[in-house]
C-alpha atoms as a PDB file:
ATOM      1  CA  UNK A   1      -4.229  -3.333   3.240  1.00  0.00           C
ATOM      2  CA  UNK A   2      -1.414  -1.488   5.739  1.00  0.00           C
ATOM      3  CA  UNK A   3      -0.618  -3.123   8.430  1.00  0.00           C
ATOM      4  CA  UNK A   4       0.650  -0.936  10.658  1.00  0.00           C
ATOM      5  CA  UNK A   5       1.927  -2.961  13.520  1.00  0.00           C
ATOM      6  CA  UNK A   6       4.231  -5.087  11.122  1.00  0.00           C
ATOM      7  CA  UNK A   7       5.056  -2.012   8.857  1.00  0.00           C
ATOM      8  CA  UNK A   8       4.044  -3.552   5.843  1.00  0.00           C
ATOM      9  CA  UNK A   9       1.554  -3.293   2.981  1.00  0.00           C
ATOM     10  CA  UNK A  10      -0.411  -5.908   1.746  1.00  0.00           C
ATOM     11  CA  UNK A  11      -1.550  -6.095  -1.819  1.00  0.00           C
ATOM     12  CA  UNK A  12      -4.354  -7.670  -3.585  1.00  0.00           C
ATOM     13  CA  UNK A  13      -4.770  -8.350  -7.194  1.00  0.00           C
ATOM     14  CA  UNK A  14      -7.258 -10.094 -10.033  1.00  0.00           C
ATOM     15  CA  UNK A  15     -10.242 -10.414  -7.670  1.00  0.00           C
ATOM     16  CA  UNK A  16     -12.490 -13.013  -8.614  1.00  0.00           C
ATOM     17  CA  UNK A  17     -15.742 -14.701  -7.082  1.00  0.00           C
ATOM     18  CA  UNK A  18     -13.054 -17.161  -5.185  1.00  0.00           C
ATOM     19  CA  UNK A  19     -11.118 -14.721  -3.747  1.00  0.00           C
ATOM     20  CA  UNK A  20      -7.752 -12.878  -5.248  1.00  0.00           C
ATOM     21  CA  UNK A  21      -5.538 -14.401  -7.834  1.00  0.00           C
ATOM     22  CA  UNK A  22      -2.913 -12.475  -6.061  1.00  0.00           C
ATOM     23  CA  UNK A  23      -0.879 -11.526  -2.601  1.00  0.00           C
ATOM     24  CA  UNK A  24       1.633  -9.644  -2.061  1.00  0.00           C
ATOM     25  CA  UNK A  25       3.375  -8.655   1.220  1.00  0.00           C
ATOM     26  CA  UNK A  26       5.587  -5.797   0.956  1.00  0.00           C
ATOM     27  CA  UNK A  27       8.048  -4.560   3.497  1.00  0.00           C
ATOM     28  CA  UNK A  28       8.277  -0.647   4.269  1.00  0.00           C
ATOM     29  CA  UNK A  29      10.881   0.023   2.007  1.00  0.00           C
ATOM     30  CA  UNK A  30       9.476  -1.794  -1.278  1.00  0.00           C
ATOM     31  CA  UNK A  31       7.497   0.652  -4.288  1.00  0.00           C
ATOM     32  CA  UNK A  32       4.270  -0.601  -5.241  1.00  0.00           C
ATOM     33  CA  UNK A  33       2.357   0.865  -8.233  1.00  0.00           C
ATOM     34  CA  UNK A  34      -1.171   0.929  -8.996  1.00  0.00           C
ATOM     35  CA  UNK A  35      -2.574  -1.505 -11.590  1.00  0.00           C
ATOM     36  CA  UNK A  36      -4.436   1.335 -13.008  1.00  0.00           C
ATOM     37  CA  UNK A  37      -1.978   4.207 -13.170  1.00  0.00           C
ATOM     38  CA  UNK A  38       1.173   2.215 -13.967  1.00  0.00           C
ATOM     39  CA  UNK A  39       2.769   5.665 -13.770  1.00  0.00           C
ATOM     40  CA  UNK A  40       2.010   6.520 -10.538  1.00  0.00           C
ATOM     41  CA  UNK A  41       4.078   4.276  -7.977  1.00  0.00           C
ATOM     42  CA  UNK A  42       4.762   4.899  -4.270  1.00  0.00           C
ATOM     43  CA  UNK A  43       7.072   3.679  -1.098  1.00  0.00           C
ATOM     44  CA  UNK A  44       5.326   1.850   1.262  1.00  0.00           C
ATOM     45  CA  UNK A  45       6.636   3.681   4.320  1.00  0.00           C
ATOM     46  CA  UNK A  46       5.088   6.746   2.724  1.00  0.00           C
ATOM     47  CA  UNK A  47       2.399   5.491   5.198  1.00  0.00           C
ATOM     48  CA  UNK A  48       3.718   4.303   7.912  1.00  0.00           C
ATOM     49  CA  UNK A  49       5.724   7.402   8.860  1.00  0.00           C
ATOM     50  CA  UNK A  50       5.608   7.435  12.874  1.00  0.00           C
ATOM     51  CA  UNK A  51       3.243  10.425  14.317  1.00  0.00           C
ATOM     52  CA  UNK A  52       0.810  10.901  11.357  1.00  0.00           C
ATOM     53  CA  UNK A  53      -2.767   9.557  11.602  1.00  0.00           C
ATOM     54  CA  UNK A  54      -3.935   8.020   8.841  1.00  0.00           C
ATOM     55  CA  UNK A  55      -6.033  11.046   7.109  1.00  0.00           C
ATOM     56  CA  UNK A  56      -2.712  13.450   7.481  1.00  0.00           C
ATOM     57  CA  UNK A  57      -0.458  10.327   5.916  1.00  0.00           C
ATOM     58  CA  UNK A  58      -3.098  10.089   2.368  1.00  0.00           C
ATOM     59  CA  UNK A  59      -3.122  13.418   2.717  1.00  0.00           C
ATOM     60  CA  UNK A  60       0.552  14.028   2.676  1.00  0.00           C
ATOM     61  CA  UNK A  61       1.591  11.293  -0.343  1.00  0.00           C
ATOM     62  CA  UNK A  62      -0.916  12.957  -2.419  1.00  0.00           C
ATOM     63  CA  UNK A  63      -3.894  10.714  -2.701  1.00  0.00           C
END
């Protein structure tokens, strides 16, 4: 989840019926990678670059 008021990314791992075994809160300038692609990794403030809505920011990192 990005929360863009407090620039920072919020990530959520080994979901269960209980909730997630995992939470992570990164700050703008940590890389996070994707469980699934562990090749594929990204900077959070990829996203949270001022003046882009959200559509034009995916759009611009590639996803």
């Amino acid at each position: 989840m990005l929360d863009i008021n407090q620039r920072q990314l919020h990530v959520f791992r080994e979901s269960s019926e209980d909730g997630y075994g995992s939470q992570m809160i990164l700050l703008e300038d940590a890389t996070a990678g994707l469980s699934a692609f562990s090749t594929c990794t990204f900077c959070a403030r990829q996203m949270l670059q001022p003046g882009l809505a959200t559509s034009e920011a995916i759009e611009k990192i590639g996803f």
